[in-house]
Protein backbone atom coordinates (compact mmCIF):
# COMPACT_ATOMS: atom_id res chain seq x y z
CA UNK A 1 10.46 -39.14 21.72
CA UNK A 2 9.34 -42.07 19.06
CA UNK A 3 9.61 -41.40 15.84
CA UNK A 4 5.80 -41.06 15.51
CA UNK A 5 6.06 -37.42 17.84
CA UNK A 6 9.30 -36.38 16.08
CA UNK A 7 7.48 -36.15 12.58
CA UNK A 8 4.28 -34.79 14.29
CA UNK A 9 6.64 -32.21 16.45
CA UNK A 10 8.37 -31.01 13.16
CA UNK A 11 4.70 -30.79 11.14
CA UNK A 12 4.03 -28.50 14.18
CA UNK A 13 6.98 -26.79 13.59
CA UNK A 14 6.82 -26.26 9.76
CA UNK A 15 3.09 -25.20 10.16
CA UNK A 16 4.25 -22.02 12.52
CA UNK A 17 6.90 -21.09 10.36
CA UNK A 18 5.08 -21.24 7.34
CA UNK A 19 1.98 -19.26 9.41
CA UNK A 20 4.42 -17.01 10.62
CA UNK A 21 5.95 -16.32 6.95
CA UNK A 22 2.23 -16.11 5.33
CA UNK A 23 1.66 -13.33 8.25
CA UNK A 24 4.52 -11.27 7.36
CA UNK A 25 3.55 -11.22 3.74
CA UNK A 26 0.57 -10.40 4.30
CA UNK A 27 1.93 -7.24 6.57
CA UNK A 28 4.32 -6.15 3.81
CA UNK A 29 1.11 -6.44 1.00
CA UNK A 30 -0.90 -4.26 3.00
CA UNK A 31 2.28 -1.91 3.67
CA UNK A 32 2.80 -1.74 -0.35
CA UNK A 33 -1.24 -1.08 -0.90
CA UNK A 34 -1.08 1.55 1.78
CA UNK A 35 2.08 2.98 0.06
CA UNK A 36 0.30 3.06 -3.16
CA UNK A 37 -2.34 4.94 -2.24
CA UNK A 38 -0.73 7.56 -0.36
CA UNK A 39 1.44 8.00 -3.31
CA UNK A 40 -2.32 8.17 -5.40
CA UNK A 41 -3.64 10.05 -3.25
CA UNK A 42 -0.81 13.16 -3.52
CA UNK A 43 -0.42 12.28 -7.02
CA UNK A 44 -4.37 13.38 -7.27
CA UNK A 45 -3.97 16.24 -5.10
CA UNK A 46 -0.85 17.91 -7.44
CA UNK A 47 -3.15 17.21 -10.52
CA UNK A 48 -5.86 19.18 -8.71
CA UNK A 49 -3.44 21.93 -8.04
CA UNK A 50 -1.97 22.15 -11.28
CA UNK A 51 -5.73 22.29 -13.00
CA UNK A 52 -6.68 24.59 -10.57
CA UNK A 53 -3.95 27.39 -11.49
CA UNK A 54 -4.43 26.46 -15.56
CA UNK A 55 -7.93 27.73 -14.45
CA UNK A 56 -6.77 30.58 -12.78
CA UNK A 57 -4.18 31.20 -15.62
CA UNK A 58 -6.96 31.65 -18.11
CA UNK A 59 -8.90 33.23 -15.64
CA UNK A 60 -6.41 35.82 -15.40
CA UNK A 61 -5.82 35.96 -19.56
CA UNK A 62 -9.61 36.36 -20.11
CA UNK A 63 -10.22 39.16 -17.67
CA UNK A 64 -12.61 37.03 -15.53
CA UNK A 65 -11.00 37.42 -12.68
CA UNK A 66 -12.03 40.64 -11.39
């Protein structure tokens, strides 16, 4: 190999590692969005719940539940 291929061989090289490196941080960035909103999501879901029996407290204190 002249020196000519070397340098292209290891610009080849560098360019799949850094590819390969941009790929798995893009994974791990969509891992941590999808992580976030899950954790939204059921944060949502327990403020629902806990509005939901405030309502039913009063509800239940008001005689409207009957």
């Amino acid at each position: 190999m002249d020196h000519n291929q070397s340098m292209s061989y290891q610009a080849g090289q560098a360019k799949g590692e850094a590819q390969q490196k941009g790929s798995q941080m893009m994974d791990k960035a969509g891992n941590a969005a999808q992580s976030a909103k899950e954790s939204m999501k059921e944060a949502g879901q327990e403020v629902k719940a806990q509005a939901q029996g405030a309502a039913d407290a009063v509800k239940n204190a008001t005689g409207m539940n009957k």
